[in-house]
Each structure stands twice: as structure tokens, then as C-alpha cells.
N, C-alpha and C. Protein backbone atom coordinates (compact mmCIF):
# COMPACT_ATOMS: atom_id res chain seq x y z
N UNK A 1 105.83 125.26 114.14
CA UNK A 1 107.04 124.68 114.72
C UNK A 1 106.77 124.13 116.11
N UNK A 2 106.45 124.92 117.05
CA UNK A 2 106.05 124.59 118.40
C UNK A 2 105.00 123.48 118.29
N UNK A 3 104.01 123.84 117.53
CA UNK A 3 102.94 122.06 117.52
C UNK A 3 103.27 121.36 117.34
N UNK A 4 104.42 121.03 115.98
CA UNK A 4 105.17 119.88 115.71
C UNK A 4 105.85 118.95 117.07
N UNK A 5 106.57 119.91 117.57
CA UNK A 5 107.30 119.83 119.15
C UNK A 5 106.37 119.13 119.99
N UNK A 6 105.27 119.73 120.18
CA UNK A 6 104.19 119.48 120.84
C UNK A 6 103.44 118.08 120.88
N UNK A 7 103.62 118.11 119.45
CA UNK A 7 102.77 116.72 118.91
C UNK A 7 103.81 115.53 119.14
N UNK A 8 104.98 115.78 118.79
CA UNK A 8 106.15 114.48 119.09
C UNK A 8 106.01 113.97 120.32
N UNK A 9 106.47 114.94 121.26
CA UNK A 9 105.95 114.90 122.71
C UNK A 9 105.04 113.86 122.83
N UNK A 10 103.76 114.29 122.47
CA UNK A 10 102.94 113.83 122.59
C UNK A 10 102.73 111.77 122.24
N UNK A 11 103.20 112.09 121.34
CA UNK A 11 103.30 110.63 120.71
C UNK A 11 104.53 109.82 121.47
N UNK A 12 105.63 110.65 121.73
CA UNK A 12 106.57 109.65 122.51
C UNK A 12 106.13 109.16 123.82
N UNK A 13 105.75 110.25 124.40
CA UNK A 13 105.29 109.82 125.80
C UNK A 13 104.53 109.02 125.97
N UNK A 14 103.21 109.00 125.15
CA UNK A 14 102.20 107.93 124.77
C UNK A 14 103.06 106.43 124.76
N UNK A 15 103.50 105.84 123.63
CA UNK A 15 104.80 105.20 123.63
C UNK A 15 105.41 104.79 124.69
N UNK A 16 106.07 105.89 125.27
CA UNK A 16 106.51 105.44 126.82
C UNK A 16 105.56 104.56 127.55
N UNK A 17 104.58 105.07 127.88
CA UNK A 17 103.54 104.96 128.52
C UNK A 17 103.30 103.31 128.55
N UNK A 18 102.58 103.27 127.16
CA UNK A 18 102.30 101.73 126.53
C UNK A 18 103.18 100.53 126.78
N UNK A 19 104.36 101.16 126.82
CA UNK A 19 105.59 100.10 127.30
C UNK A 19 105.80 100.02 128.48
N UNK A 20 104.95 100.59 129.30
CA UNK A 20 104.79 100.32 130.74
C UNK A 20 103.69 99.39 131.01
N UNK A 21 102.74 99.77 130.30
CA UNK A 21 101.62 99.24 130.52
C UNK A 21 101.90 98.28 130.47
N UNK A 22 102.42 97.73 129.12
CA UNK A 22 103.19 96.11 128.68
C UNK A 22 103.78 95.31 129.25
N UNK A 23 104.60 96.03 129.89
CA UNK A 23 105.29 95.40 131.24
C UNK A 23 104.91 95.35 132.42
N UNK A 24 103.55 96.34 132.80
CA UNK A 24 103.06 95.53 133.66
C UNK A 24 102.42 94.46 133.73
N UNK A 25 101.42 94.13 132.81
CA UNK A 25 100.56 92.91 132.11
C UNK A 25 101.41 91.82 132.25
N UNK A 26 102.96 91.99 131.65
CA UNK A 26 104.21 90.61 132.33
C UNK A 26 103.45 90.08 133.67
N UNK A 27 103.73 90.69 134.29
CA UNK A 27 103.78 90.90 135.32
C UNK A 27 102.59 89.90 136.57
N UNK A 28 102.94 88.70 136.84
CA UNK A 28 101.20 88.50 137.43
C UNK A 28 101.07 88.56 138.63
N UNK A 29 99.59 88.53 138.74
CA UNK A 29 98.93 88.10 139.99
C UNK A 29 99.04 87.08 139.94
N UNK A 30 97.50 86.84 141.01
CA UNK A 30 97.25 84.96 141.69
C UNK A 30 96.48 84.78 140.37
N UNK A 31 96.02 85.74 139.70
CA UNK A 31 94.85 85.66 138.30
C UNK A 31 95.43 85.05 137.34
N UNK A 32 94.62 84.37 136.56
CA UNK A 32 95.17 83.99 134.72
C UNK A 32 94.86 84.99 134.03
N UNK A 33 95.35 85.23 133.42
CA UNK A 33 95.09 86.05 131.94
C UNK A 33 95.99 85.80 130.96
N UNK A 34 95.32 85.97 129.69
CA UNK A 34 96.03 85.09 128.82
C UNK A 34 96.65 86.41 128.06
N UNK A 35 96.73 87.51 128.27
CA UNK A 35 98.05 88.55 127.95
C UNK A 35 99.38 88.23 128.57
N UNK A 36 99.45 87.13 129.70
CA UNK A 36 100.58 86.72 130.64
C UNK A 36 101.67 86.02 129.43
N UNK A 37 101.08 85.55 128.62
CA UNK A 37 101.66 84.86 127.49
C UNK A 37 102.14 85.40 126.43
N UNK A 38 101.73 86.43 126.58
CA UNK A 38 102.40 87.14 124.57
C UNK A 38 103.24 87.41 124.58
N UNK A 39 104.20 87.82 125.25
CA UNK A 39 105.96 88.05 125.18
C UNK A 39 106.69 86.40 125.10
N UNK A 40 106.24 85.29 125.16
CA UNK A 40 106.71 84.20 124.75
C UNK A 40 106.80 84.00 123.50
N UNK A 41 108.51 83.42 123.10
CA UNK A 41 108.56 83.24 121.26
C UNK A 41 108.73 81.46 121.80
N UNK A 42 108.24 80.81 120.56
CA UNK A 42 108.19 79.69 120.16
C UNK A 42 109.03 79.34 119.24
N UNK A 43 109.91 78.37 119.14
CA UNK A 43 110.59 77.52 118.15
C UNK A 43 109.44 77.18 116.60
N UNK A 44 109.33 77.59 115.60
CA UNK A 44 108.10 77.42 114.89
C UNK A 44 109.22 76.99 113.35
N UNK A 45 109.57 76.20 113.04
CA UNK A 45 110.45 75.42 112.24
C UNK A 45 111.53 76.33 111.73
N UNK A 46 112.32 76.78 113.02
CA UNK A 46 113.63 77.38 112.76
C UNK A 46 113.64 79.14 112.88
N UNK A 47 112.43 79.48 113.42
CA UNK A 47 112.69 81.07 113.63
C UNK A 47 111.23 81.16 114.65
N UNK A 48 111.81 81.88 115.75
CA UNK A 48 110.94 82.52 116.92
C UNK A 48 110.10 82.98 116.33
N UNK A 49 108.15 82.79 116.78
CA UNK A 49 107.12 83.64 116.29
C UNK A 49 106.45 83.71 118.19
N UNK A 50 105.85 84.73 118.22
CA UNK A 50 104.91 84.78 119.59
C UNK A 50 104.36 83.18 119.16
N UNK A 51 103.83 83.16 121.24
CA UNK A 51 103.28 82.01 120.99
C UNK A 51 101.73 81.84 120.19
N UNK A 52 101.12 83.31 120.39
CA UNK A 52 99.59 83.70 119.85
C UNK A 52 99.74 83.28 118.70
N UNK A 53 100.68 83.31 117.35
CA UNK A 53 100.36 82.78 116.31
C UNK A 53 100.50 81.03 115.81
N UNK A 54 101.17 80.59 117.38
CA UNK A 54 101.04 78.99 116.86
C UNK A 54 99.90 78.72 117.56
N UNK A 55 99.57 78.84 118.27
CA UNK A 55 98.58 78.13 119.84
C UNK A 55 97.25 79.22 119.83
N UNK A 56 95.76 78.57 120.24
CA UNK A 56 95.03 79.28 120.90
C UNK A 56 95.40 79.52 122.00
N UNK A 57 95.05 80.67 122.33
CA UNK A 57 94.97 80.82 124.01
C UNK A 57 94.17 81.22 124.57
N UNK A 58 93.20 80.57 125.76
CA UNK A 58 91.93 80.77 126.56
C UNK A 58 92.26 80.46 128.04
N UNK A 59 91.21 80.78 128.49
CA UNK A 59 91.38 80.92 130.04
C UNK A 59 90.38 79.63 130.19
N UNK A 60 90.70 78.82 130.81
CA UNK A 60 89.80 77.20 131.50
C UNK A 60 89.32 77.91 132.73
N UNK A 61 89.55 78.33 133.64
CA UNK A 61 89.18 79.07 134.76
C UNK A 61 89.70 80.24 135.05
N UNK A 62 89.63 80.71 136.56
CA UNK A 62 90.36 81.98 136.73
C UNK A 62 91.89 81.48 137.59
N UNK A 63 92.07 80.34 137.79
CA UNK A 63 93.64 79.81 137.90
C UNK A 63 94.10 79.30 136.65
N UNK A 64 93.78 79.06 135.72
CA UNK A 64 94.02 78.47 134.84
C UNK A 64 94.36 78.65 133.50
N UNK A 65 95.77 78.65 132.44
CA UNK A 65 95.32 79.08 131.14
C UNK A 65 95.28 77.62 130.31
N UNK A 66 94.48 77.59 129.00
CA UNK A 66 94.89 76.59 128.10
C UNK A 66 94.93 77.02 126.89
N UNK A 67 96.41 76.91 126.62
CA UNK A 67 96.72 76.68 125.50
C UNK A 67 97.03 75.53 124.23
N UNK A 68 96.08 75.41 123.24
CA UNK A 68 95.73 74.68 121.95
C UNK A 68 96.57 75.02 120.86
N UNK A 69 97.75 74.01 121.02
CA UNK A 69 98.77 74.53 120.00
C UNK A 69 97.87 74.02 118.55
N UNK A 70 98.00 75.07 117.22
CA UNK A 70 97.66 74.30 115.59
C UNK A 70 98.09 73.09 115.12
N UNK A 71 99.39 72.97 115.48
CA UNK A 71 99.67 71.62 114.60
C UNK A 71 100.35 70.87 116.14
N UNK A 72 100.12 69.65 116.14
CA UNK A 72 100.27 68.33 116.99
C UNK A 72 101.98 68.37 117.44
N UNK A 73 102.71 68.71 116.40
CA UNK A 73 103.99 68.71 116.43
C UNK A 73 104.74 69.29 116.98
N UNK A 74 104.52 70.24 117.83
CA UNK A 74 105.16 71.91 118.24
C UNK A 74 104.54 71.74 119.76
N UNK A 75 104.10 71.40 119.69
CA UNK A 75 103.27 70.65 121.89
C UNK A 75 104.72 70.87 122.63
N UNK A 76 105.44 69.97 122.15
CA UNK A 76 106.20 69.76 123.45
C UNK A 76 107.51 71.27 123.20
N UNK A 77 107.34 71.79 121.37
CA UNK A 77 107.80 72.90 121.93
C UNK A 77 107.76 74.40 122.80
N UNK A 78 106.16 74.20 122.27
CA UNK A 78 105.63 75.69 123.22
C UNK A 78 105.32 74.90 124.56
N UNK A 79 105.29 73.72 125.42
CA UNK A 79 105.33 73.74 126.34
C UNK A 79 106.22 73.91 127.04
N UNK A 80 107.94 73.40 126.37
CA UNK A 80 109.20 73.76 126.64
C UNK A 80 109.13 75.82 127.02
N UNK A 81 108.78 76.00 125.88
CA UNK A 81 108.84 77.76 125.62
C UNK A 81 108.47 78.70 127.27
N UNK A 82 107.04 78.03 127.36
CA UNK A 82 106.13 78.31 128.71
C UNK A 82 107.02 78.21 129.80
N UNK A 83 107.64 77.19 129.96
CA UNK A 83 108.22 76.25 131.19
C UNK A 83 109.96 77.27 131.24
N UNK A 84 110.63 77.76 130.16
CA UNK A 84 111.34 78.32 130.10
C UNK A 84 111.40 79.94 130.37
N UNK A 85 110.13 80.31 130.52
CA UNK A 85 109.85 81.62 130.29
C UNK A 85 110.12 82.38 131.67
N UNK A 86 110.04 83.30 131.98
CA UNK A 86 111.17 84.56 132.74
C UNK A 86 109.20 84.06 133.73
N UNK A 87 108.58 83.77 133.55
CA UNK A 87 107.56 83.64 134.59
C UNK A 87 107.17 82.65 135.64
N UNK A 88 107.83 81.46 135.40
CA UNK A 88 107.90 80.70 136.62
C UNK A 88 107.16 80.12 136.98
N UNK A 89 106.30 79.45 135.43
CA UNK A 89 105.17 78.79 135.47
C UNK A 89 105.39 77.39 134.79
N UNK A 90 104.89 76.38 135.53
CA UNK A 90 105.06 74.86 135.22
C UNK A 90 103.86 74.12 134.01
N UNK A 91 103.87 74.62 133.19
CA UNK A 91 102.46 73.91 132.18
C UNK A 91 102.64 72.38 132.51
N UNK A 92 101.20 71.59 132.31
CA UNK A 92 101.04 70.38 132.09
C UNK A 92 100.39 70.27 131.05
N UNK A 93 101.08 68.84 130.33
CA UNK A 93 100.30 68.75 128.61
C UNK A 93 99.12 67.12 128.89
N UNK A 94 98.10 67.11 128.34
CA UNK A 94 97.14 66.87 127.98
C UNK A 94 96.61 66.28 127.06
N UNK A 95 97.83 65.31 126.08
CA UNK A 95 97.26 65.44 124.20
C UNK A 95 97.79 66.32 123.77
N UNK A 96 97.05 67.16 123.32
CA UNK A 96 97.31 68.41 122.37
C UNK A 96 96.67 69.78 123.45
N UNK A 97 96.57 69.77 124.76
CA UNK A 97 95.79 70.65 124.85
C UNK A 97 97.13 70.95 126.53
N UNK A 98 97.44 72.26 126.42
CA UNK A 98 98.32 72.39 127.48
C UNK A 98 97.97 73.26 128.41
N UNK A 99 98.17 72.95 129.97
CA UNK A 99 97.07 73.54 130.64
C UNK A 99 98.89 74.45 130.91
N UNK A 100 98.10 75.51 132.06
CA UNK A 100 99.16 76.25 132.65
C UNK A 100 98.43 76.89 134.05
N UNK A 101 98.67 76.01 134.94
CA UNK A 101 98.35 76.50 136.31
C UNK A 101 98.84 77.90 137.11
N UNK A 102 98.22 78.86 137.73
CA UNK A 102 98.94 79.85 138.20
C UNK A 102 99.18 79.26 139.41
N UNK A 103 100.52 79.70 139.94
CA UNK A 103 100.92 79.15 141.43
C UNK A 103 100.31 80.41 141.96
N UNK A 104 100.26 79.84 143.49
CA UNK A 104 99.93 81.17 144.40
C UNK A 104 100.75 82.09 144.68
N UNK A 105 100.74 82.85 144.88
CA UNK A 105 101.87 84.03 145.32
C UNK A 105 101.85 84.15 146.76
N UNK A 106 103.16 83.94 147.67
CA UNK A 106 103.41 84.34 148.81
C UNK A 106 103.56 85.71 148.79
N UNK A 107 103.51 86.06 150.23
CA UNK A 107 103.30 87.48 150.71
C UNK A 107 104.68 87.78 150.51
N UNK A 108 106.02 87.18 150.40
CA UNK A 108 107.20 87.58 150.09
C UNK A 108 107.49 88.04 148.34
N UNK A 109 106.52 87.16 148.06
CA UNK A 109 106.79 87.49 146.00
C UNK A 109 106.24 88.29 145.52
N UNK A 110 104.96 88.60 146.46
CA UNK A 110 103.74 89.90 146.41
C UNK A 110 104.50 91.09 146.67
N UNK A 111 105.47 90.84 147.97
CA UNK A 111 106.51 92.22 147.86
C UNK A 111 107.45 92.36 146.75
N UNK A 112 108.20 91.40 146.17
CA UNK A 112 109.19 91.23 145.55
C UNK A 112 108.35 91.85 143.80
N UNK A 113 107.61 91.72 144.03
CA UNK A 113 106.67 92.11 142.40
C UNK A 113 106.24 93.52 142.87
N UNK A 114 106.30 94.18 144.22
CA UNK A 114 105.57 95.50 144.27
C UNK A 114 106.96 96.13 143.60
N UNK A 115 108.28 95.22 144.27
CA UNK A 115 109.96 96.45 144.08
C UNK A 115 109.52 96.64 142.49
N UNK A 116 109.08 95.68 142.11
CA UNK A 116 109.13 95.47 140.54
C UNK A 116 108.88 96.50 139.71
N UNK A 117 107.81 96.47 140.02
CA UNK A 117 106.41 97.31 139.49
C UNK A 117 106.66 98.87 139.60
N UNK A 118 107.60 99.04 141.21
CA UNK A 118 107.66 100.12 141.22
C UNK A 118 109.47 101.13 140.51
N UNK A 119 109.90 99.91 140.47
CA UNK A 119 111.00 100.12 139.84
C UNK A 119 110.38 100.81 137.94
N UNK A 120 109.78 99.67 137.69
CA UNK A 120 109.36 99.89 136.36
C UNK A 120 108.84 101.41 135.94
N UNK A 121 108.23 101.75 136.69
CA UNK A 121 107.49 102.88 136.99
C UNK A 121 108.17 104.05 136.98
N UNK A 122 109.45 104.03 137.75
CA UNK A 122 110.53 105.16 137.70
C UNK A 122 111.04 105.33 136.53
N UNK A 123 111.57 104.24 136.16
CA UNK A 123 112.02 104.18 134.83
C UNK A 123 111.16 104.92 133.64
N UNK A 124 109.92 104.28 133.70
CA UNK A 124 109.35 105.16 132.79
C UNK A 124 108.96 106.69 133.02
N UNK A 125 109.04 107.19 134.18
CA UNK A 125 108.62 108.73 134.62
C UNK A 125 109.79 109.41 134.10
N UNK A 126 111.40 108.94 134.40
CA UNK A 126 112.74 108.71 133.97
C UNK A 126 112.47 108.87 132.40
N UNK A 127 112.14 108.32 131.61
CA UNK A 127 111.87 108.20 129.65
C UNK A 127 110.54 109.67 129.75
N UNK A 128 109.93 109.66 130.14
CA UNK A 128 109.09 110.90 129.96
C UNK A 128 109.85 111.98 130.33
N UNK A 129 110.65 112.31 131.42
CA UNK A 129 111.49 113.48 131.78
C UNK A 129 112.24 113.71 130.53
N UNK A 130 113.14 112.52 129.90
CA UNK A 130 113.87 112.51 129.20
C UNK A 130 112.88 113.40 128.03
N UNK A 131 112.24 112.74 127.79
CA UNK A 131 111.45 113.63 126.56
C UNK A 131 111.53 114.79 126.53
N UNK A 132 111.00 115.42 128.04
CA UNK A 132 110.32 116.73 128.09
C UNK A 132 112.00 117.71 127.53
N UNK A 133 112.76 117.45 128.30
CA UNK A 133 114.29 117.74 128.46
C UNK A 133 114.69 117.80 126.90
N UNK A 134 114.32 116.57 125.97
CA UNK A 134 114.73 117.37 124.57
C UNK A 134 113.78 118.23 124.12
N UNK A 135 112.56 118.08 124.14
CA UNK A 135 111.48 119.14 123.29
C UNK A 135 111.63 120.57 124.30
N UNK A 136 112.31 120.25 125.23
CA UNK A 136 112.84 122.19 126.04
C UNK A 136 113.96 122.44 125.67
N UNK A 137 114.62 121.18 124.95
CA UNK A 137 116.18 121.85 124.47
C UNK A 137 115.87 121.91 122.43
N UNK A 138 115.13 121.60 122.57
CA UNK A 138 114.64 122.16 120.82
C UNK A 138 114.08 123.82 120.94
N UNK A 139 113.34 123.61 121.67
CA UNK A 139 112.19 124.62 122.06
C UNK A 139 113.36 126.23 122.37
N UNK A 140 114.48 125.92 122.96
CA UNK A 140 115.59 126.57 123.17
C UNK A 140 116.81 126.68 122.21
N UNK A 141 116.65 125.79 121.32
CA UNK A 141 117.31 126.15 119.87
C UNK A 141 116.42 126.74 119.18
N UNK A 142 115.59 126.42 118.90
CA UNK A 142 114.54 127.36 118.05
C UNK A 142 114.46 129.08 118.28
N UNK A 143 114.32 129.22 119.56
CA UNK A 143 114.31 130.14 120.42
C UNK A 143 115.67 131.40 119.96
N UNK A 144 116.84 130.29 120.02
CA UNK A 144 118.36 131.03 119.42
C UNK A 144 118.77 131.28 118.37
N UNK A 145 117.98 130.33 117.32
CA UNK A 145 117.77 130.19 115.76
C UNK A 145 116.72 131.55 115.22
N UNK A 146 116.08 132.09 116.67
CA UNK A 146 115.05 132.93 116.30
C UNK A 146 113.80 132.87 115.18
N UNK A 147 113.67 131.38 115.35
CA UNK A 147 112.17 130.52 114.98
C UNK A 147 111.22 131.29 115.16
N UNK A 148 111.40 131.22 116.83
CA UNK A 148 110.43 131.37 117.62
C UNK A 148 110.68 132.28 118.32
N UNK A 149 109.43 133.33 118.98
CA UNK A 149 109.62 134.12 119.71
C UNK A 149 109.82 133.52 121.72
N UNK A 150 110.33 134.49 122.45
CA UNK A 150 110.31 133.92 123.95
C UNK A 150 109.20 133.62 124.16
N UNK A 151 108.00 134.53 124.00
CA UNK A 151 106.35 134.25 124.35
C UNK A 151 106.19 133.17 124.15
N UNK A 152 106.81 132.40 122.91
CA UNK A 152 106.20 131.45 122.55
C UNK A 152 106.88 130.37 122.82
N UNK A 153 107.69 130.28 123.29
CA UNK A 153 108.71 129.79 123.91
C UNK A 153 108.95 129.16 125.73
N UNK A 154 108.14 129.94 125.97
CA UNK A 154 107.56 130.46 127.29
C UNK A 154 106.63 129.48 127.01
N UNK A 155 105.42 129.41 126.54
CA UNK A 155 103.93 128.85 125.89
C UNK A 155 104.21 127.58 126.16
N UNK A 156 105.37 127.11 125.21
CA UNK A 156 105.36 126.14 124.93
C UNK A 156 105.75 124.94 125.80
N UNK A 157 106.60 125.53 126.59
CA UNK A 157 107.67 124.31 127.92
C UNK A 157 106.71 124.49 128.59
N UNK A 158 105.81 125.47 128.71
CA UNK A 158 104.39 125.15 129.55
C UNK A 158 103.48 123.91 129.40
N UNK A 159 103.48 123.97 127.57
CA UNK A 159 102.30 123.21 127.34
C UNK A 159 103.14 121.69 127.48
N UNK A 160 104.52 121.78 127.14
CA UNK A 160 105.46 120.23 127.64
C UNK A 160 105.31 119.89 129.03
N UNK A 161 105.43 121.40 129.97
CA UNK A 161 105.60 120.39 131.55
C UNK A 161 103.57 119.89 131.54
N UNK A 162 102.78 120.39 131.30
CA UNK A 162 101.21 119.63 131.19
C UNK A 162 101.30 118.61 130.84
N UNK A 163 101.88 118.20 129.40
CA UNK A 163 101.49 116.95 128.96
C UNK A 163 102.53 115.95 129.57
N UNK A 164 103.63 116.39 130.59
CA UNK A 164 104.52 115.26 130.91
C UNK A 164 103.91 114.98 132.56
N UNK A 165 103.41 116.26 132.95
CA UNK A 165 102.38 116.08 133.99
C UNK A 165 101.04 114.87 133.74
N UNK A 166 100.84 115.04 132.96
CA UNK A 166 99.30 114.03 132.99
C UNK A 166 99.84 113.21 132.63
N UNK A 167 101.06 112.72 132.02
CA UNK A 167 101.81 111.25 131.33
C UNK A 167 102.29 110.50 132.66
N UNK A 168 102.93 111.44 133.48
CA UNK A 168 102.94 111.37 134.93
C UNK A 168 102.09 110.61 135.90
N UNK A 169 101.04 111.46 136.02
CA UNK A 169 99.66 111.14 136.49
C UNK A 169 99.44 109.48 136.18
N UNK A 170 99.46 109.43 135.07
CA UNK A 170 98.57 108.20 134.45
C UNK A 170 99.47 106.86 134.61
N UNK A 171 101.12 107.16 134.15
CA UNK A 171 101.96 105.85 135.22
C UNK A 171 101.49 106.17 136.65
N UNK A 172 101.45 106.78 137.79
CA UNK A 172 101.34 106.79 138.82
C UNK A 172 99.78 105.86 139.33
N UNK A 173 98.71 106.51 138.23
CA UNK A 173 97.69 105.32 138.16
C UNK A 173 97.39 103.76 138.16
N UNK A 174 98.50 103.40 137.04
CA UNK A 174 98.82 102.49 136.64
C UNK A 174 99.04 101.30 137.92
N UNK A 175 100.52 102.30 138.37
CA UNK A 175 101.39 101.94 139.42
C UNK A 175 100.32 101.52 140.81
N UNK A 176 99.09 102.58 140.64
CA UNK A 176 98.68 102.16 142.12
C UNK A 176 97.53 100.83 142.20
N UNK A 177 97.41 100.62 140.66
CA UNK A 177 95.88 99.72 140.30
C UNK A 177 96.89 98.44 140.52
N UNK A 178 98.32 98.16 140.07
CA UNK A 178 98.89 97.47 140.00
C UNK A 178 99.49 96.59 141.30
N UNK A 179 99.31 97.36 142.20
CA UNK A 179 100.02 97.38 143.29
C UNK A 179 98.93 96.65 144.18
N UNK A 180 97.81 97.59 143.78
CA UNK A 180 96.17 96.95 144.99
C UNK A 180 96.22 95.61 144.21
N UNK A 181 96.32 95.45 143.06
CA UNK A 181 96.12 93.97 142.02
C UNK A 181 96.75 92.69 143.23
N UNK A 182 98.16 93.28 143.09
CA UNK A 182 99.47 92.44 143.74
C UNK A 182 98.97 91.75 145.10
N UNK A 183 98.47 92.87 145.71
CA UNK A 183 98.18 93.17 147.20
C UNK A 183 96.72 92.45 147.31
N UNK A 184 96.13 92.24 146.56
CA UNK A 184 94.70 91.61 146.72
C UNK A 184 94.92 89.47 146.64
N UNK A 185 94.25 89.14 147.54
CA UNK A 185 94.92 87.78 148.19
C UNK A 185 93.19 86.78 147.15
């Protein structure tokens, strides 16, 4: 019973976690990277697909992404898509081949992306608490249901505050690689 508990835990927080990670990757520097792009849906003849399954996507330099839409026809929609996107990036098209310049980041947007980042961050420490808080309120029905003994009971919100501790740990990591990222000119 308690491993089961244990193991959910385990997997949600993970979960949590990943969806931080995800959202930080949104998130840019002065750098290209072409993960900056995968939360973009494309118009693809009447229903949103990411843009990864219409378009290649490569890096031309380290300011630079290009994206190679498949078919000739859809250009000016995934460049629309890009140009629309919550990131604030201006693509130029090429033919068939669409570049996407990174602008520079002022020292004001470099702050404005740290609130970000660090907002994000709470939130998710916030979804891990949440976790721990039901698998100690299972852990405490079980307990009243007489599942489980107190010892083990005891054991167990132990072995929850560890693993919400190191889930902890590892956004706080995240948070600080993210931050030197921001902060690096």
C-alpha cells in the first residue's frame, strides 16, 4: 500500500517537474534553439498540428533558426504561426526556406524573464507540495482505515517529505541554470 503511495508520488512529481522544464525551454535567451519552436500549432488544412510535423527545423547559426516547411503551400502559414506566437519573434521568408532571427535581449527583458522564470518555479514547488499533501492525506486514511500501521505511517510521510525534497532541489537547479542562462550577455 505505502509503495503504491510512494510510487505515484513519485511519478507525479516527475511530471510536475517536466512541465517546468518545458516551460522553461519557452522561454529564451539571446541563443537559438530550435526547442523555442515546439509549442507552435500550424494551420495544416483545417486542424492545428506542432510546427515539427510540417517544417524542418535547424539552427543556421547561433542567432539564427531555419525553418523548411514540406510542402510550398503552408510558408506563409507557419510563418504567420511564428510571427503570431506568445515569443516575439519576426521570421523572414526566403522561397521556401524561413529564417527566424533572435532579437537581443535588453537588460530590462533579461529582468522581466528572470520574474518569469521565477514565478514559474513557485508554481511548480506549489504542484509538488500539493502532491506531498494528498499522499499524507491518503497515508492518514489508510492509517484510520487501519491499512497501515503508525510505524509505517510515520516511514512513509518521511519517505514523501525526501522525494518532494529532492523534486525541490532539482526545480531550484533548474531555476538557477536558467537564470545564469538569462543573465549571460
Amino acid at each position: 500500500m505505502t509503495e503504491a503511495i510512494k510510487i505515484n508520488v513519485n511519478e507525479k512529481m516527475q511530471k510536475s517537474l517536466d512541465s517546468f522544464k518545458s516551460d522553461l525551454a519557452k522561454i529564451r535567451t539571446g541563443r537559438a534553439h530550435t526547442g523555442l519552436l515546439d509549442h507552435i500549432l500550424v494551420d495544416y488544412y483545417g486542424s492545428m498540428v506542432p510546427i515539427n510535423q510540417v517544417a524542418g527545423i535547424n539552427l543556421g547559426d547561433a542567432k539564427t533558426i531555419n525553418v523548411q516547411p514540406y510542402e510550398k503551400s503552408i510558408v506563409t502559414k507557419v510563418e504567420k504561426s511564428i510571427r503570431d506566437s506568445d515569443l516575439g519573434l519576426n521570421p523572414t521568408t526566403s522561397g521556401d526556406l524561413i529564417r527566424v532571427p533572435m532579437p537581443i535581449l535588453t537588460e530590462e527583458r533579461r529582468k522581466d524573464l528572470i520574474k518569469v522564470v521565477r514565478t514559474g518555479a513557485e508554481s511548480a514547488k506549489v504542484a509538488i507540495r500539493n502532491i506531498r499533501r494528498d499522499a499524507n492525506d491518503s497515508l492518514k486514511k489508510s492509517l484510520k482505515e487501519k491499512e497501515i500501521s503508525e510505524d509505517d505511517e510515520r516511514r512513509s510521510q518521511d519517505d514523501v517529505q525526501k522525494i518532494t525534497d529532492k523534486f525541490i532541489a532539482e526545480i531550484d537547479k533548474f531555476l538557477q541554470l536558467k537564470e545564469s542562462e538569462l543573465l549571460a550577455i
